[in-house]
C-alpha atoms as a PDB file:
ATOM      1  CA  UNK A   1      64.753 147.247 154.294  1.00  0.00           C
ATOM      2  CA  UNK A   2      67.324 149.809 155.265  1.00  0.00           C
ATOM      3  CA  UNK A   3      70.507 149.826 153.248  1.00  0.00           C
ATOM      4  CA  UNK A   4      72.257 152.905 154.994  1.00  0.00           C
ATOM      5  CA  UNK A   5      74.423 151.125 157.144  1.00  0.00           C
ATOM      6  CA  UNK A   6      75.798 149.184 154.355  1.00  0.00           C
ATOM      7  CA  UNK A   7      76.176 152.495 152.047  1.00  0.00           C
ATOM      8  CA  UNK A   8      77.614 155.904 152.957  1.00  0.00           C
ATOM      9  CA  UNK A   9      77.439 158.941 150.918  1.00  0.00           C
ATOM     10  CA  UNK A  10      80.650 160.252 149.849  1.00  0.00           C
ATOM     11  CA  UNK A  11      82.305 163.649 151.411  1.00  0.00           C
ATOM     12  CA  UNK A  12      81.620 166.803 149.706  1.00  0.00           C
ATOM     13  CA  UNK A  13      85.436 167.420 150.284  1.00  0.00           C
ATOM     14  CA  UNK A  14      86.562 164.336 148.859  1.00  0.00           C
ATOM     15  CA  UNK A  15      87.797 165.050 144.904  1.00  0.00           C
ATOM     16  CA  UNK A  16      89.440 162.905 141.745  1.00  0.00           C
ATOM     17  CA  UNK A  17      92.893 164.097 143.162  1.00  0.00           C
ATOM     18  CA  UNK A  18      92.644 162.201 146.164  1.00  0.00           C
ATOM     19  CA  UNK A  19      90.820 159.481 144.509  1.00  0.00           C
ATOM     20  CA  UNK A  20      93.780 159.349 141.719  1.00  0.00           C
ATOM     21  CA  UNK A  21      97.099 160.526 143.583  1.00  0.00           C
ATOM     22  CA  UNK A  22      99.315 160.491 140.556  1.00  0.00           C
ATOM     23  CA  UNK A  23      97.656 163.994 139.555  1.00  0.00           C
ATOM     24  CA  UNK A  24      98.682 165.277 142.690  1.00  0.00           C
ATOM     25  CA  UNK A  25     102.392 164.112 142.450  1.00  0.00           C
ATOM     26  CA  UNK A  26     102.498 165.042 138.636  1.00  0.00           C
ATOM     27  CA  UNK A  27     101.368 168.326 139.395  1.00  0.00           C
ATOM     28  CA  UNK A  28     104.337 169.070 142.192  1.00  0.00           C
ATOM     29  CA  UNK A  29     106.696 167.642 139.849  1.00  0.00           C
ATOM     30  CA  UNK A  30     105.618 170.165 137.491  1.00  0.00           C
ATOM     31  CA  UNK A  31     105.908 172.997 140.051  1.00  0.00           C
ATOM     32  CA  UNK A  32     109.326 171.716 141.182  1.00  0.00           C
ATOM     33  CA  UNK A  33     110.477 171.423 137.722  1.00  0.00           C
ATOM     34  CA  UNK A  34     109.464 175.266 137.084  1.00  0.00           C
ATOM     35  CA  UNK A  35     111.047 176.799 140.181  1.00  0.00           C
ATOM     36  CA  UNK A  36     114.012 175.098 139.630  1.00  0.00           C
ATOM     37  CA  UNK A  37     114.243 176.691 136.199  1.00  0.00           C
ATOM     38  CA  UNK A  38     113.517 179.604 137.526  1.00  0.00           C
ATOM     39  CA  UNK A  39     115.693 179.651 139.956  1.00  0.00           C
ATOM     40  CA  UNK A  40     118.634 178.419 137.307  1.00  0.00           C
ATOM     41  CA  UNK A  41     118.091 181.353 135.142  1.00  0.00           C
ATOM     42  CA  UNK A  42     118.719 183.949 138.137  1.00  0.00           C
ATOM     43  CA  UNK A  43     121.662 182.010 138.746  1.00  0.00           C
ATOM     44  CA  UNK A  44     123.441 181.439 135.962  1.00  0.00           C
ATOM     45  CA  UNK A  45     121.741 185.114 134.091  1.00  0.00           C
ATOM     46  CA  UNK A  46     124.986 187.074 132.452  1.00  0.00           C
ATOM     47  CA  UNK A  47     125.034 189.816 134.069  1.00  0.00           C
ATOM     48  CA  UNK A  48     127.787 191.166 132.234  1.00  0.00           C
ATOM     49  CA  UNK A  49     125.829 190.399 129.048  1.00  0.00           C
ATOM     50  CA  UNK A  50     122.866 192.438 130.332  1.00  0.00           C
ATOM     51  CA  UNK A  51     125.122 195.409 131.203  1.00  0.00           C
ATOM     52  CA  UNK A  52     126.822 195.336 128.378  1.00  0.00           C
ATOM     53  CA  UNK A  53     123.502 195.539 126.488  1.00  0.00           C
ATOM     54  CA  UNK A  54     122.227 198.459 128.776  1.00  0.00           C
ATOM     55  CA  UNK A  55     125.161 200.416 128.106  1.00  0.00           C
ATOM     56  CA  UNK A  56     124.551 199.689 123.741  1.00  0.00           C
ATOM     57  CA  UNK A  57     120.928 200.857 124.178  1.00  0.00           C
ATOM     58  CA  UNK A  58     121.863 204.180 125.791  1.00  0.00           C
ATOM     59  CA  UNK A  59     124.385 204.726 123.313  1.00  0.00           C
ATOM     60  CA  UNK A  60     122.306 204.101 120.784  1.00  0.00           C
ATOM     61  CA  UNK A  61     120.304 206.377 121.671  1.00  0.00           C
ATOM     62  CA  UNK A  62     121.570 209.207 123.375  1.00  0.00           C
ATOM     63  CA  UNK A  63     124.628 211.747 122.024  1.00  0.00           C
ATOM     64  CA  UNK A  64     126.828 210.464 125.176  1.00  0.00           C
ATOM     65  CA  UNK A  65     129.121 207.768 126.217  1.00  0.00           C
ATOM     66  CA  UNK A  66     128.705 205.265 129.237  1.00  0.00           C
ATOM     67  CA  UNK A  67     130.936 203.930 131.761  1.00  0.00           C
ATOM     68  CA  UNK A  68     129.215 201.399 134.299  1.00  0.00           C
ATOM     69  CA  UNK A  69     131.051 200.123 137.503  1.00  0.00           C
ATOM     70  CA  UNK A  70     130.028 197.040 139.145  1.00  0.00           C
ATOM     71  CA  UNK A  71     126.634 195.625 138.780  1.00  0.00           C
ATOM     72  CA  UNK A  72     124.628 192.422 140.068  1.00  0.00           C
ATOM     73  CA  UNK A  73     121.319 190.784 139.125  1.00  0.00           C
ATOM     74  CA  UNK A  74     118.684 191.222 141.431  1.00  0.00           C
ATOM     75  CA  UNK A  75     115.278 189.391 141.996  1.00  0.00           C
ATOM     76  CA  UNK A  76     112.851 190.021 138.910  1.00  0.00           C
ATOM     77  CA  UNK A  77     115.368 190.655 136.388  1.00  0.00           C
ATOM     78  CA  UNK A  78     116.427 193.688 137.916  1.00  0.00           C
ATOM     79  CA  UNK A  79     120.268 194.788 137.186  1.00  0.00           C
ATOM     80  CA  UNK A  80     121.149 197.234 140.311  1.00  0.00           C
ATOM     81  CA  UNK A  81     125.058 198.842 140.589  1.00  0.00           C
ATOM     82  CA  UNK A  82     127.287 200.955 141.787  1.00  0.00           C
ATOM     83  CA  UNK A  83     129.072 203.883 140.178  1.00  0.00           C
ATOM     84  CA  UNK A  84     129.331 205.083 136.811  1.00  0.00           C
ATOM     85  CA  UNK A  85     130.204 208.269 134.639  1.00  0.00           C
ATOM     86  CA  UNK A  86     128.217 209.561 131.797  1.00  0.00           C
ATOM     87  CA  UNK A  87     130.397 211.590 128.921  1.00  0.00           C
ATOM     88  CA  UNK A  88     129.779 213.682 125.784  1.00  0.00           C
ATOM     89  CA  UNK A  89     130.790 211.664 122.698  1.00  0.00           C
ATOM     90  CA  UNK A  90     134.589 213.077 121.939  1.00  0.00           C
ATOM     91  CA  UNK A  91     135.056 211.458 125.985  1.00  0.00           C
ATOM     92  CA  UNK A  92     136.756 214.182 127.286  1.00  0.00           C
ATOM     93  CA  UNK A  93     133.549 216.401 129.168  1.00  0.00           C
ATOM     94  CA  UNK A  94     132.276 214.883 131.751  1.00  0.00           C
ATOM     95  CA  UNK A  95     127.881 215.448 132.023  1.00  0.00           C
ATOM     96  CA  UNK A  96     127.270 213.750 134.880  1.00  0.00           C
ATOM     97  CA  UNK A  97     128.158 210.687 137.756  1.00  0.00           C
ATOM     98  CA  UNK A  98     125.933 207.708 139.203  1.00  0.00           C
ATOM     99  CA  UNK A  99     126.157 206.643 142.690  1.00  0.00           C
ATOM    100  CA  UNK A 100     124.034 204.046 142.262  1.00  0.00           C
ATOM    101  CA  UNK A 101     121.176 202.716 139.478  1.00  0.00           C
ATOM    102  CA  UNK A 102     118.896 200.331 139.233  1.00  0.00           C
ATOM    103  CA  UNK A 103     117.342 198.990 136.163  1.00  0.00           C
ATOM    104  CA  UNK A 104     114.446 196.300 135.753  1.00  0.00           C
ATOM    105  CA  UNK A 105     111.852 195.155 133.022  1.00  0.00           C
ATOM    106  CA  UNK A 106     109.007 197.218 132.629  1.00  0.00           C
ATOM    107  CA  UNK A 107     106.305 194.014 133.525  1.00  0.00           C
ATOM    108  CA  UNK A 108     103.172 195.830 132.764  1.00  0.00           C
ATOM    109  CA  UNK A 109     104.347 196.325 128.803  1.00  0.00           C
ATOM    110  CA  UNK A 110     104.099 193.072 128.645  1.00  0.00           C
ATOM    111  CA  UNK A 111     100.266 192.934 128.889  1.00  0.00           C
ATOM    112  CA  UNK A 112     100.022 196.035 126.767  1.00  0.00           C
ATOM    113  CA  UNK A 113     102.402 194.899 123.811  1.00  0.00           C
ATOM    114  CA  UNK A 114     104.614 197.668 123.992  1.00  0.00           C
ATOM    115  CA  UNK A 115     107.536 196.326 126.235  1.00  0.00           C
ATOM    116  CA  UNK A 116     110.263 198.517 128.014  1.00  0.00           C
ATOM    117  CA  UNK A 117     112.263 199.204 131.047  1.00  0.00           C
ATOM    118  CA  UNK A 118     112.125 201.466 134.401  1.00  0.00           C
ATOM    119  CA  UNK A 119     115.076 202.550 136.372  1.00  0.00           C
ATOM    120  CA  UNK A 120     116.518 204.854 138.944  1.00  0.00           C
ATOM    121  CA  UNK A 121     120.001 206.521 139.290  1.00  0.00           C
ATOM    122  CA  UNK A 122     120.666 207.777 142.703  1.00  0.00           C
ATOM    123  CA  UNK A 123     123.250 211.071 143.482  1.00  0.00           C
ATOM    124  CA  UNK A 124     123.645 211.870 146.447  1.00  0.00           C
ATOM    125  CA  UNK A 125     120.360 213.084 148.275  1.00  0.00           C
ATOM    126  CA  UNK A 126     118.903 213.280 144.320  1.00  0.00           C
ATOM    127  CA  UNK A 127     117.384 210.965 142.245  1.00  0.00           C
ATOM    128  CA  UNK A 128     116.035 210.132 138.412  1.00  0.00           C
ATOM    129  CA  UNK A 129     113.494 207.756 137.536  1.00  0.00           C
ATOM    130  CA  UNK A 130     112.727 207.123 133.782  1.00  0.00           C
ATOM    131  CA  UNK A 131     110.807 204.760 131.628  1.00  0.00           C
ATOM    132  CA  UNK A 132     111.758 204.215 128.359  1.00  0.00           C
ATOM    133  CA  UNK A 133     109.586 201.898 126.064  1.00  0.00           C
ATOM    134  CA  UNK A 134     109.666 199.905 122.914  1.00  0.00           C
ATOM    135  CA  UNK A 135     107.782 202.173 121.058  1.00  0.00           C
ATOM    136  CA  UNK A 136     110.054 204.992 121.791  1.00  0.00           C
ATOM    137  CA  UNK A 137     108.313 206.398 124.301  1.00  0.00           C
ATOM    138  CA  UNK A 138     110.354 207.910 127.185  1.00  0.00           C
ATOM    139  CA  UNK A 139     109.875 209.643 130.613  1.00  0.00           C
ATOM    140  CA  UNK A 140     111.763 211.315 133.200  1.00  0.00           C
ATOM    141  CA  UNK A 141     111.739 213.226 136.510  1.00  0.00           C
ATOM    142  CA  UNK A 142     113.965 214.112 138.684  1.00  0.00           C
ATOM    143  CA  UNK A 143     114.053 216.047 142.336  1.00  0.00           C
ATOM    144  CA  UNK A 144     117.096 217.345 143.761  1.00  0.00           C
ATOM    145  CA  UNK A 145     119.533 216.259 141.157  1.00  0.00           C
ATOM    146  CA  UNK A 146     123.234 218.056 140.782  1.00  0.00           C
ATOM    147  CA  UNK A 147     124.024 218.640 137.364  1.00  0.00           C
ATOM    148  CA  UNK A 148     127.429 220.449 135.873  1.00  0.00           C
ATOM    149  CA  UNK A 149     127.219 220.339 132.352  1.00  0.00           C
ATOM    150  CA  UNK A 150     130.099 221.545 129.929  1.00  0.00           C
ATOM    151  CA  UNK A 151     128.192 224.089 127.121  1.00  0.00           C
ATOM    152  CA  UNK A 152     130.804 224.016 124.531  1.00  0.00           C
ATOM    153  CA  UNK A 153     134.404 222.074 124.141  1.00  0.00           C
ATOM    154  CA  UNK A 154     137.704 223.267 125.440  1.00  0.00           C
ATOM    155  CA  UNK A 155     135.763 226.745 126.202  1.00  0.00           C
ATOM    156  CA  UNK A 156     135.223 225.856 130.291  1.00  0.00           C
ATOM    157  CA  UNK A 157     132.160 227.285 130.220  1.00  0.00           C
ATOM    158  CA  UNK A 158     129.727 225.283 132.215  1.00  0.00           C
ATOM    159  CA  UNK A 159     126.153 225.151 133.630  1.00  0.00           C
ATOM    160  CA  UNK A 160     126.142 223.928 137.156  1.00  0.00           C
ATOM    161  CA  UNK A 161     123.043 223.809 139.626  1.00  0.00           C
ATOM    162  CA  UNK A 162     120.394 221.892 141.516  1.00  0.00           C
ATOM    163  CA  UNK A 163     117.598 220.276 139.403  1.00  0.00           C
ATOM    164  CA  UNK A 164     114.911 220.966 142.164  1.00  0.00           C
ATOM    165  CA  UNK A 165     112.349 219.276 139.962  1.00  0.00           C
ATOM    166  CA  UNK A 166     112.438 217.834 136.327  1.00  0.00           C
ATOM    167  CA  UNK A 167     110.088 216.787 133.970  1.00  0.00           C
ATOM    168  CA  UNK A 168     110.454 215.402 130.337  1.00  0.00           C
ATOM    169  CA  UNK A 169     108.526 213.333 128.075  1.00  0.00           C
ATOM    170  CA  UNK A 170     109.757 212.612 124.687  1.00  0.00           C
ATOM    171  CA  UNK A 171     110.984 209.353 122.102  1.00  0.00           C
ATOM    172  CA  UNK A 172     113.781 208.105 121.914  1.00  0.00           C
ATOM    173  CA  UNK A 173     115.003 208.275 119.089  1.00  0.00           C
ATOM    174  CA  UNK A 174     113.465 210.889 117.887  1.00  0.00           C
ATOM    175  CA  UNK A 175     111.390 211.077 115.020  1.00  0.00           C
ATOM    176  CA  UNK A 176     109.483 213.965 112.854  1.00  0.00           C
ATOM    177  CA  UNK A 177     106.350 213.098 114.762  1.00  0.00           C
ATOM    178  CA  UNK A 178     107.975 212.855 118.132  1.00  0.00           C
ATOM    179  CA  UNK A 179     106.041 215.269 120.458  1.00  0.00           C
ATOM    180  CA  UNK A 180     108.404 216.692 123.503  1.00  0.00           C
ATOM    181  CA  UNK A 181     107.584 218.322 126.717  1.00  0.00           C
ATOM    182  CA  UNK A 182     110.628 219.491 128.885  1.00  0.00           C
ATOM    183  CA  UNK A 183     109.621 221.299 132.158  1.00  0.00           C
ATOM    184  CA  UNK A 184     112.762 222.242 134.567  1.00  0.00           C
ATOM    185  CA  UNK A 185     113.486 224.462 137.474  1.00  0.00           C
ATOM    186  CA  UNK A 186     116.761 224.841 139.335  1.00  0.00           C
ATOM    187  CA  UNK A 187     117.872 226.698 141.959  1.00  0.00           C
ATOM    188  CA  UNK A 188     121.862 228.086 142.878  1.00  0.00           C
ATOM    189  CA  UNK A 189     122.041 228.172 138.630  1.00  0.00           C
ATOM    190  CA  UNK A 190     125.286 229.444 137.578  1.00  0.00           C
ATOM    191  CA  UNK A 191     127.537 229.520 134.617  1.00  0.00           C
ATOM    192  CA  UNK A 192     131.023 228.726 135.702  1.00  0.00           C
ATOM    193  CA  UNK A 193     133.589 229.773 133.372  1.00  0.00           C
ATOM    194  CA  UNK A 194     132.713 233.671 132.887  1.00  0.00           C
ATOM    195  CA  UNK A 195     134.624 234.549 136.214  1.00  0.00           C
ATOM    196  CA  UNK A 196     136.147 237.743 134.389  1.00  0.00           C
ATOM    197  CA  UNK A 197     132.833 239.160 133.779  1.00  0.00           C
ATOM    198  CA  UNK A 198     132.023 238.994 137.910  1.00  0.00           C
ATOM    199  CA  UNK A 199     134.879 238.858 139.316  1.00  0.00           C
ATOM    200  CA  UNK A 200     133.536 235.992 141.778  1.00  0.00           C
ATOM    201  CA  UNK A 201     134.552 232.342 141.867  1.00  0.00           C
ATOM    202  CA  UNK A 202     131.062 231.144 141.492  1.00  0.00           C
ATOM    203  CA  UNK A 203     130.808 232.445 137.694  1.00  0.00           C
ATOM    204  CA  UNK A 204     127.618 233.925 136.680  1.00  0.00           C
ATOM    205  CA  UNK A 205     125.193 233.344 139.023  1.00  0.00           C
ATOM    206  CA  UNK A 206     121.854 232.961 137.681  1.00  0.00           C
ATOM    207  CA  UNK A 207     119.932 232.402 140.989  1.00  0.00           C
ATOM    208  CA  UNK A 208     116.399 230.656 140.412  1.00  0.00           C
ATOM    209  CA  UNK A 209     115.621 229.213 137.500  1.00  0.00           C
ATOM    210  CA  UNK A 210     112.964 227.814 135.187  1.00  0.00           C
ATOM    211  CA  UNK A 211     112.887 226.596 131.380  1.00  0.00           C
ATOM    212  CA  UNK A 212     109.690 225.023 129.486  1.00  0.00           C
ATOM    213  CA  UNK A 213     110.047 224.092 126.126  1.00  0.00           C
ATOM    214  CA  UNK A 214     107.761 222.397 123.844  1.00  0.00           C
ATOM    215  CA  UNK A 215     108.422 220.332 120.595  1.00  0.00           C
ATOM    216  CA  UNK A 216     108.037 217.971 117.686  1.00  0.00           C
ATOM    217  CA  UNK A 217     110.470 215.769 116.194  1.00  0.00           C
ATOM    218  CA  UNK A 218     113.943 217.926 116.445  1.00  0.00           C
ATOM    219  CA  UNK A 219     112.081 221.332 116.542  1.00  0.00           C
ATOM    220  CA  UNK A 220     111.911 222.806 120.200  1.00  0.00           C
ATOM    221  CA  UNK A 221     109.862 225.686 121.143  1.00  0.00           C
ATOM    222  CA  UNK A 222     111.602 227.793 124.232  1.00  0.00           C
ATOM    223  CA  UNK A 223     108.075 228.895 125.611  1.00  0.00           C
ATOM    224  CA  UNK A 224     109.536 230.141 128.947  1.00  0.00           C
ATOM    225  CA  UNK A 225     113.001 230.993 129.978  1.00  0.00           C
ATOM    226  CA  UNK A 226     113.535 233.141 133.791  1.00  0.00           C
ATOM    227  CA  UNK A 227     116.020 233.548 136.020  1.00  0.00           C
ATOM    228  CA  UNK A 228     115.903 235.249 139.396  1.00  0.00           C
ATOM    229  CA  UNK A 229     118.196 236.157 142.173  1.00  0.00           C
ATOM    230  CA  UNK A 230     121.276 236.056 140.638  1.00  0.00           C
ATOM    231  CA  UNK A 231     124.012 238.264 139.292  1.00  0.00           C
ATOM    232  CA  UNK A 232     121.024 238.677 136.058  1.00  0.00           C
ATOM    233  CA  UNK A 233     117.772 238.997 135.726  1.00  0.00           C
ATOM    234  CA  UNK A 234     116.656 237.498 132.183  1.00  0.00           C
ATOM    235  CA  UNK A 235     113.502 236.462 130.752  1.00  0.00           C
ATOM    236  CA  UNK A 236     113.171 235.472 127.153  1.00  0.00           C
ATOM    237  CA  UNK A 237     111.949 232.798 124.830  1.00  0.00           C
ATOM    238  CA  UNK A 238     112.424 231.403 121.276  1.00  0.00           C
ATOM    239  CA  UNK A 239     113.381 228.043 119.382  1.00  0.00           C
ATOM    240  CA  UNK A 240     115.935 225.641 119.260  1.00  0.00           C
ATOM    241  CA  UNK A 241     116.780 223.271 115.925  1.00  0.00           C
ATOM    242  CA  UNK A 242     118.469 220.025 118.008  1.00  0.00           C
ATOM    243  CA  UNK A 243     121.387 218.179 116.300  1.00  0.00           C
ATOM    244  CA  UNK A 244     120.773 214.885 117.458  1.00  0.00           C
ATOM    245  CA  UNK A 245     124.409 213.398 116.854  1.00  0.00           C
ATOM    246  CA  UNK A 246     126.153 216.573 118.992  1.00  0.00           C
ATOM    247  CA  UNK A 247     123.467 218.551 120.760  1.00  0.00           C
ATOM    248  CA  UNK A 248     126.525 221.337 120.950  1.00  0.00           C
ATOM    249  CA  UNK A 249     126.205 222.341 117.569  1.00  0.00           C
ATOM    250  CA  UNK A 250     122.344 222.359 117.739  1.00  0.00           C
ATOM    251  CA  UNK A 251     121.059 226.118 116.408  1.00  0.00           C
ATOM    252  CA  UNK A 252     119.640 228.409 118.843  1.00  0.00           C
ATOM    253  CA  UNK A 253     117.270 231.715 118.094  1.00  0.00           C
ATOM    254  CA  UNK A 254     116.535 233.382 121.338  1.00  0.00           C
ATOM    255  CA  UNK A 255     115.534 236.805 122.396  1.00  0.00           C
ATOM    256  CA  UNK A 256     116.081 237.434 126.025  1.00  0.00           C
ATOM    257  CA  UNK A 257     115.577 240.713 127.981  1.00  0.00           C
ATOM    258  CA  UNK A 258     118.507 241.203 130.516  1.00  0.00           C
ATOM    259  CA  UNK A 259     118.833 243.443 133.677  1.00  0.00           C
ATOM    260  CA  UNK A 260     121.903 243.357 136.402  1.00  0.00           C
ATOM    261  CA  UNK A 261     120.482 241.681 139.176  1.00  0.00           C
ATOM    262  CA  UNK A 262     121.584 243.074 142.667  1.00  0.00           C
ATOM    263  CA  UNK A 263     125.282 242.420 143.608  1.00  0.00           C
ATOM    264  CA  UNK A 264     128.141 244.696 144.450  1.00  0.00           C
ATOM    265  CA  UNK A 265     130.302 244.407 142.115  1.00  0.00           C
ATOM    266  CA  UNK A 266     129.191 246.902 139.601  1.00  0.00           C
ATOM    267  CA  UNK A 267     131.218 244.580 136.109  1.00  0.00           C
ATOM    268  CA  UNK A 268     128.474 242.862 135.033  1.00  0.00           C
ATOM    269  CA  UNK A 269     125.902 245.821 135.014  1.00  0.00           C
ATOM    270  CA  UNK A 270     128.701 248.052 132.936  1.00  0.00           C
ATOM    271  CA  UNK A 271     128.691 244.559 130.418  1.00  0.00           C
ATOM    272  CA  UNK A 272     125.075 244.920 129.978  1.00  0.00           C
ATOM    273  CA  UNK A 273     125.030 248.639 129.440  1.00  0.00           C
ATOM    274  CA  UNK A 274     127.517 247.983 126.121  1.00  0.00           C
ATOM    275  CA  UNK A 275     124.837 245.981 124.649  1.00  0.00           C
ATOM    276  CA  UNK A 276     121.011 247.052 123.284  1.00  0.00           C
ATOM    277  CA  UNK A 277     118.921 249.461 123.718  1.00  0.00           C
ATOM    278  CA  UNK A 278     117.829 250.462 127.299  1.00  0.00           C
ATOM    279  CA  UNK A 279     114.324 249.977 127.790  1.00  0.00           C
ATOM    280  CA  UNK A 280     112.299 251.884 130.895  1.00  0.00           C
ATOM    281  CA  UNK A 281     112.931 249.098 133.501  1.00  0.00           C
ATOM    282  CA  UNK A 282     116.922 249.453 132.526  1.00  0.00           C
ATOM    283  CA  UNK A 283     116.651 245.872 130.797  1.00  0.00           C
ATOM    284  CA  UNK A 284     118.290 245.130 127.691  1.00  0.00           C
ATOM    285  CA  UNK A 285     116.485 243.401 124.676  1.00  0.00           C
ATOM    286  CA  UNK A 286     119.197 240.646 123.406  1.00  0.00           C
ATOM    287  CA  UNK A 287     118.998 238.106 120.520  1.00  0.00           C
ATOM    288  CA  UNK A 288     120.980 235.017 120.901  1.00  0.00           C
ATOM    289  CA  UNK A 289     121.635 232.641 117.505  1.00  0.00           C
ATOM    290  CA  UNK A 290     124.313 230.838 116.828  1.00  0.00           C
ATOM    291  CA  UNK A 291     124.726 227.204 118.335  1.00  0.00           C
ATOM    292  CA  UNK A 292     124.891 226.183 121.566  1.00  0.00           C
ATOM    293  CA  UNK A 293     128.925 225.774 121.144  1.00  0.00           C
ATOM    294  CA  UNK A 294     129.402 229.264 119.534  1.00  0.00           C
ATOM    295  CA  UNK A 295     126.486 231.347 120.370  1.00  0.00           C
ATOM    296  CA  UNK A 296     126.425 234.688 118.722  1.00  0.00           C
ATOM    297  CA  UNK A 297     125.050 238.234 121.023  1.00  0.00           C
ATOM    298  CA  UNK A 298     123.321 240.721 119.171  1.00  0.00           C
END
């Protein structure tokens, strides 16, 4: 007898979800439930809580003092804003301005148990990205960045240029076993404030210029120091003991060779000549201590 007419084999497509449709509407209920929560953190997320927090952790951190303008969550926890002002700690020197940042969770930490945070500050055509992790690890570079930095309080001496390209890696905070790498080079270097000893508006120009410096823990090694094209030429290297609560008075041991670089004005190569010994290239061996605040020429 043939029974196939009475019995039909099932579809390969045809599953215990459509034979049970409660899974099916438990499940979507489930995803509903989950977006909605999502979507209810986003919304009602403090932002100013989470700035507020960003702003503690820098100045935790770091030997400065933050002021952050507006600033809105964005999709995947990311806090992005508009202007701010970074200061030394007595508030009074400005060390640098934000156009615009952006700050999110650092999602692959997650997976790795050592959780942290990326972010970007923008300045004008210039930019910074960093990551800074739980563990104290933190990275930087930079392209193109201006940077005007005061070198000592109330003196008006400051260090102004274009960060053409930056690297650093280091912790933060720093520790005895905290290995550093700094790598910079700027270009139209100068330091404003010495206007007597050049008689030009720009200060001391220092041209091209590179730094290197190795480290551990607060110990920094100056393995490379140049400066080309300006009002000097200098070359030198040497050490630097960081104070971590006011870099300023951190102590500096440096021994720098120094020529007058080519420029009209005959001032600064007359300065040079009242210091060291001449050597057979007319450069002058010099040896820098002191702190950063109050060096010391000898």
């Amino acid at each position: 007898m043939q029974f196939t007419k009475y019995f039909r084999a099932r579809p390969a497509g045809e599953t215990r979800m459509v034979r049970n449709p409660r899974f099916l509407y438990r499940a979507g209920g489930v995803v509903l439930f989950l977006s909605g929560l999502l979507c209810g953190v986003y919304l009602a997320f403090p932002e100013e809580v989470l700035r507020q927090r960003l702003v503690y952790e820098l100045e935790a951190r770091f030997p400065i003092q933050v002021d952050l303008g507006t600033a809105g969550l964005r999709p995947l926890l990311t806090l992005a804003g508009e202007k701010g002002i970074i200061r030394s700690l007595d508030r009074h020197e400005e060390i640098g301005s934000i156009e615009r940042f952006r700050v999110s969770p650092l999602w692959a930490g997650i997976f790795t148990g050592d959780p942290g945070v990326k972010g970007k500050l923008l300045v004008g055509s210039g930019e910074l990205d960093l990551r800074w992790q739980r563990s104290g690890l933190l990275t930087m570079g930079a392209t193109v960045l201006p940077v005007d930095i005061p070198l000592s309080t109330g003196s008006g001496i400051r260090f102004a240029g274009v960060l053409t390209s930056g690297q650093m890696t280091t912790a933060a905070p720093l520790q005895k076993a905290s290995k550093s790498l700094i790598d910079f080079s700027f270009e139209q270097a100068a330091l404003q404030g010495l206007e007597a000893l050049t008689r030009d508006a720009a200060g001391l120009r220092l041209g091209t210029m590179s730094l290197r410096m190795t480290g551990q823990g607060t110990l920094f090694y100056i393995d490379r120091l140049e400066a080309t094209g300006g009002d000097v030429v200098v070359s030198g290297k040497g050490t630097l003991m960081l104070v971590k609560e006011n870099p300023q008075n951190s102590q500096i041991n440096l021994k720098v060779s120094v020529r007058a670089g080519s420029q009209e004005d005959p001032t600064m190569a007359n300065f040079i000549q009242l210091a060291g010994s001449p050597l057979s290239d007319g450069s002058r061996n010099l040896h820098l201590t002191g702190t950063l605040a109050k060096p010391v020429i000898r």
